[in-house]
Protein backbone atom coordinates (compact mmCIF):
# COMPACT_ATOMS: atom_id res chain seq x y z
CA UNK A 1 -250.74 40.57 85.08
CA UNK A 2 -250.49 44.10 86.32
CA UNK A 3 -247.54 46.43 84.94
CA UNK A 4 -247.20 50.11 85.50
CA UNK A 5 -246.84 52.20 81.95
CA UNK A 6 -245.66 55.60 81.79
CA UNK A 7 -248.37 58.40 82.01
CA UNK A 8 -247.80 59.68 78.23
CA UNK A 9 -248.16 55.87 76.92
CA UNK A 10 -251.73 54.85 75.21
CA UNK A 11 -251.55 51.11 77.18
CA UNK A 12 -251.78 53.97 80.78
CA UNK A 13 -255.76 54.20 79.73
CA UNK A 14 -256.17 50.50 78.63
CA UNK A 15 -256.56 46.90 79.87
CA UNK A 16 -253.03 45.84 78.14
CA UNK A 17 -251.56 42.23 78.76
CA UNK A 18 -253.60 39.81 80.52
CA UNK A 19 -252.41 35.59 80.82
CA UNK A 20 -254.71 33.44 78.34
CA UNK A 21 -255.27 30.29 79.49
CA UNK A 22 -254.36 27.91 76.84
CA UNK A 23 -251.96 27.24 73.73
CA UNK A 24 -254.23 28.21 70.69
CA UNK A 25 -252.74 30.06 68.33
CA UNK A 26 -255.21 33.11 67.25
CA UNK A 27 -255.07 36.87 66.03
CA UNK A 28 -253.71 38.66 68.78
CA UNK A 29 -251.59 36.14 69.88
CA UNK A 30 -247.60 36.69 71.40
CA UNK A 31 -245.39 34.61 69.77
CA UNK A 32 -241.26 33.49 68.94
CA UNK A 33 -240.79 33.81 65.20
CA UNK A 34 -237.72 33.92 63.04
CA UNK A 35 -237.71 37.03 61.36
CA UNK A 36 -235.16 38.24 58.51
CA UNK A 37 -233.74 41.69 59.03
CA UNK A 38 -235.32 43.22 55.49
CA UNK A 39 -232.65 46.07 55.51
CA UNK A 40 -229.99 43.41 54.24
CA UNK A 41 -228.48 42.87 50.67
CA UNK A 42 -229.70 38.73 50.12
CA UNK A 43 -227.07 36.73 49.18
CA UNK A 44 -228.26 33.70 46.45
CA UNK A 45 -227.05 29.59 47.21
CA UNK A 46 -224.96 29.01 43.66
CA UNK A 47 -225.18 25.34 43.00
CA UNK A 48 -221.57 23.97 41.66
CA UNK A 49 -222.73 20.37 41.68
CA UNK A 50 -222.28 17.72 43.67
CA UNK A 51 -219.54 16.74 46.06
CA UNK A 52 -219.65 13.07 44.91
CA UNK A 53 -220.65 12.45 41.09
CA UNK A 54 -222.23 9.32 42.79
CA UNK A 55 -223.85 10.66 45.47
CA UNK A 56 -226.97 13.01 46.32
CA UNK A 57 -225.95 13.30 50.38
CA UNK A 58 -223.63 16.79 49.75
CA UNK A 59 -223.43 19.10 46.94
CA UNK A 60 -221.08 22.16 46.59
CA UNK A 61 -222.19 25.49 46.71
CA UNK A 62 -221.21 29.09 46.77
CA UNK A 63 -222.59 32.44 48.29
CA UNK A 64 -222.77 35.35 45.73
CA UNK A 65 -225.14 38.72 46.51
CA UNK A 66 -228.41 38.71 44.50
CA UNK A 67 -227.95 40.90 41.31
CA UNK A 68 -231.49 40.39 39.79
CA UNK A 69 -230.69 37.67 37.57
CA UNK A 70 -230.97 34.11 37.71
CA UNK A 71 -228.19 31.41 38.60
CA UNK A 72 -227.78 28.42 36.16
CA UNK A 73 -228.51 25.12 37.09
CA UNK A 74 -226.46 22.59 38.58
CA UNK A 75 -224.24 20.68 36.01
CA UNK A 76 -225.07 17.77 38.39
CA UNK A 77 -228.62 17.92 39.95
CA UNK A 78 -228.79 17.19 43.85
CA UNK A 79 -231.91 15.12 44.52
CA UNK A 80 -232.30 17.28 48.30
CA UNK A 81 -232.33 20.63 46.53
CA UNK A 82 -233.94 20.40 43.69
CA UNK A 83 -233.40 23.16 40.53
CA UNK A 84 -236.99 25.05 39.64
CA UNK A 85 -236.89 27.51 36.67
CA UNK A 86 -236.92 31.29 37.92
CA UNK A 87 -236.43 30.04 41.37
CA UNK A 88 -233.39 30.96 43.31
CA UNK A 89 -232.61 29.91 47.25
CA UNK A 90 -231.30 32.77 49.15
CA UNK A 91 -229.67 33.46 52.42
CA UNK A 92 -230.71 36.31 54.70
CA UNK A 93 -229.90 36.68 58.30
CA UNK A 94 -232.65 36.21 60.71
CA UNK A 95 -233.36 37.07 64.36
CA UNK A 96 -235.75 35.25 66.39
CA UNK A 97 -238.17 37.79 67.92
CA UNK A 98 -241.55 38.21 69.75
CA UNK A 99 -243.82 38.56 67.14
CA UNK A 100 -247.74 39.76 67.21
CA UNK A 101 -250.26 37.35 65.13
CA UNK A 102 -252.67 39.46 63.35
CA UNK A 103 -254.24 37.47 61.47
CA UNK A 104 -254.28 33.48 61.32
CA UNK A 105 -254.72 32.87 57.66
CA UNK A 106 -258.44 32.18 57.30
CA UNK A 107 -260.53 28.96 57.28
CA UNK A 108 -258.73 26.01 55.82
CA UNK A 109 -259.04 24.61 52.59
CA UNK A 110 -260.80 21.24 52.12
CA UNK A 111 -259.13 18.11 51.25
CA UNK A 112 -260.26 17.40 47.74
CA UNK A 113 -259.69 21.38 46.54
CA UNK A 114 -256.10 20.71 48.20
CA UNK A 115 -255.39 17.14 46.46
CA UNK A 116 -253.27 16.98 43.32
CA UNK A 117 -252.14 20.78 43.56
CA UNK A 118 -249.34 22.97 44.25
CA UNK A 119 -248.50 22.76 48.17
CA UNK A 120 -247.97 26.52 47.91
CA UNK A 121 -251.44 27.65 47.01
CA UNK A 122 -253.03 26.27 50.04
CA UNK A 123 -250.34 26.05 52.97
CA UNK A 124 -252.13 27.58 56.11
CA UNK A 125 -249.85 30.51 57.55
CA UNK A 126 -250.19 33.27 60.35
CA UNK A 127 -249.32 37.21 59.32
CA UNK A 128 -247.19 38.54 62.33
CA UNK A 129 -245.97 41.71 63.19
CA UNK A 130 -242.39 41.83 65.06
CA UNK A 131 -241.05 43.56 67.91
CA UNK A 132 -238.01 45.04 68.10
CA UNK A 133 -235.71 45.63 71.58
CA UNK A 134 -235.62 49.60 72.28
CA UNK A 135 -233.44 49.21 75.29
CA UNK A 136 -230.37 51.01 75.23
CA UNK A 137 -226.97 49.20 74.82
CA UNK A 138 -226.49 45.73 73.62
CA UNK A 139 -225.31 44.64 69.94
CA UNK A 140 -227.13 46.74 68.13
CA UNK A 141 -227.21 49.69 70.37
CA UNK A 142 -230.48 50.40 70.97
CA UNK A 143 -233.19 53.46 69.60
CA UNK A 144 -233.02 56.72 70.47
CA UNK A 145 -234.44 57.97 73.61
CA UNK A 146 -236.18 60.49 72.16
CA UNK A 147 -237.02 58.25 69.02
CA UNK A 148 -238.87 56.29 71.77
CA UNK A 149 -240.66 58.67 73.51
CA UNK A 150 -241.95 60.15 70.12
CA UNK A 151 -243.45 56.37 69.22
CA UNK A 152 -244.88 56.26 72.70
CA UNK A 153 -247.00 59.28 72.52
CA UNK A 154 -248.38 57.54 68.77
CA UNK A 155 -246.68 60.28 66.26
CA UNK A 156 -246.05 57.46 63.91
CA UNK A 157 -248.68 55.14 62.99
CA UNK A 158 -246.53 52.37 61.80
CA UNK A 159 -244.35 51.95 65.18
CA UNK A 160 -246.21 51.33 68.60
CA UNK A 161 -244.53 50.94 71.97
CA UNK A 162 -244.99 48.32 74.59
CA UNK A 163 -243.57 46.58 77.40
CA UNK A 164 -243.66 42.79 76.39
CA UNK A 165 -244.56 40.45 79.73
CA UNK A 166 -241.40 38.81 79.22
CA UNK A 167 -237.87 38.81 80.93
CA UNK A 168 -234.50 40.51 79.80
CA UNK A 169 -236.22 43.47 78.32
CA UNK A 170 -237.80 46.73 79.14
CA UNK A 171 -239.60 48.53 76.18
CA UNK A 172 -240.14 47.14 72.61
CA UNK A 173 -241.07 48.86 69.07
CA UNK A 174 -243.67 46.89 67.25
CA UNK A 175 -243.47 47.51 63.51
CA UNK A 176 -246.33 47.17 61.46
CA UNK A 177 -244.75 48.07 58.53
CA UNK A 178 -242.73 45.10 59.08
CA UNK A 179 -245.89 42.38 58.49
CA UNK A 180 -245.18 39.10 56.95
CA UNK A 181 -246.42 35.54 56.92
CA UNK A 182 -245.17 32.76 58.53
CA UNK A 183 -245.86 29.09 58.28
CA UNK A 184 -248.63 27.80 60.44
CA UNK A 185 -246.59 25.35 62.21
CA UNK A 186 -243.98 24.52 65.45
CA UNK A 187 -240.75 25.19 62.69
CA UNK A 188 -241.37 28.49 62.12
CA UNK A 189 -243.02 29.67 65.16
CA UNK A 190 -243.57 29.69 68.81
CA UNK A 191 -245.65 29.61 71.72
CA UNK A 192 -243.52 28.69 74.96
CA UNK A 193 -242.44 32.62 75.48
CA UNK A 194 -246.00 33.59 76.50
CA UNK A 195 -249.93 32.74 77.00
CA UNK A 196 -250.78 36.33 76.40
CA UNK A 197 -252.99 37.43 73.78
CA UNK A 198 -255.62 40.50 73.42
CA UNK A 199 -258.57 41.76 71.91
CA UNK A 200 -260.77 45.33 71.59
CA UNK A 201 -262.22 46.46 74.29
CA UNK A 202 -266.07 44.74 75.31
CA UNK A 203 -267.44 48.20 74.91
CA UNK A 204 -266.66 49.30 71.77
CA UNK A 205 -264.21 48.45 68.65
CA UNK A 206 -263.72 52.18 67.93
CA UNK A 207 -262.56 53.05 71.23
CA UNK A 208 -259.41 55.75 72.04
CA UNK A 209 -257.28 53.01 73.28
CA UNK A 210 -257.49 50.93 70.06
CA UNK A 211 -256.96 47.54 71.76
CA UNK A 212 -256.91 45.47 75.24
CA UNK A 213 -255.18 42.84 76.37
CA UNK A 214 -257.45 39.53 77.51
CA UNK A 215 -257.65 35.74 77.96
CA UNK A 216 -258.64 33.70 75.48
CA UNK A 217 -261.18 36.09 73.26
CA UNK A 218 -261.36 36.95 69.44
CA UNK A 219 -259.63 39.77 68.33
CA UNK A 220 -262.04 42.24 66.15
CA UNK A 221 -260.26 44.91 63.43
């Protein structure tokens, strides 16, 4: 895959995107992933009981903001959504965006450590970065030009600039300050927008260019 990047751009002096070829999911990976826009107020899923005394199928709810304190219980528990003490289920808005896999969670836990206990402590996930559109126009209007060209040249360590080997767009933003898990499997995530993945450069992990684009290799920070 051979694209052209502006002269003031770090991927101009690097090996950027190159095809992998197969489906394994691995640090450096280019992935779909829902991700919640974390600038929004979260709204909190009050349970009012169920719809039916009888019946577990539907249960009434309502939609207040999150205020920092905890909803009461159900006067009439719903088997599907069960009540947990100091839980609460909130509501965000999410966007489903390219996301970068840096790391894939480690090696997995063996079956008797994992039987008996709390799913929680032992799902696998991935920790992915997300893109963000900087093209002009659209819903959201885009990021300033000169926003852009500032991230390009590397003035801001959390932000980095690309041009994702995919259609409909031109440049993205990639936030690293925007990091957060996702769960290791096809409801969450994935793979069908891309077989691209990267890793440093051969010659050196320290290199000016930070990272290149390739096959099917490990990806070293």
């Amino acid at each position: 895959m051979t694209q052209k990047y502006p002269d003031d751009s770090l991927q101009n002096y690097c090996t950027w995107w190159r095809r992998a070829q197969d489906q394994q999911v691995r640090r450096g990976r280019l992935l779909w992933a829902f991700v919640p826009h974390v600038d929004q107020h979260p709204f909190v899923l009050v349970p009012e009981g169920r719809s039916e005394p009888t019946e577990h199928s539907s249960a009434d709810y309502r939609l207040e903001p999150l205020q920092g304190t905890l909803p009461a219980a159900a006067k009439l528990p719903v088997a599907g959504l069960p009540y947990y003490a100091g839980e609460v289920r909130l509501v965000l808005r999410a966007k489903k965006r390219p996301v970068l896999v840096l790391s894939t969670g480690g090696a997995d836990v063996p079956r008797p450590l994992r039987t008996g206990a709390a799913r929680y402590q032992t799902n696998p996930t991935l920790l992915v970065a997300p893109y963000y559109g900087a093209d002009q126009g659209g819903a959201s209007g885009g990021w300033k030009p000169e926003f852009v060209a500032r991230i390009r040249r590397c003035e801001y360590p959390q932000y980095m600039w690309d041009q994702l080997p995919l259609s409909g767009r031109n440049e993205s933003i990639l936030r690293l300050d925007h990091l957060q898990p996702v769960g290791r499997h096809g409801e969450s995530m994935s793979s069908r927008i891309s077989s691209c993945t990267r890793k440093p450069s051969a010659s050196s992990t320290n290199t000016s260019c930070g990272f290149s684009w390739v096959a099917s290799l490990k990806m070293e920070l």
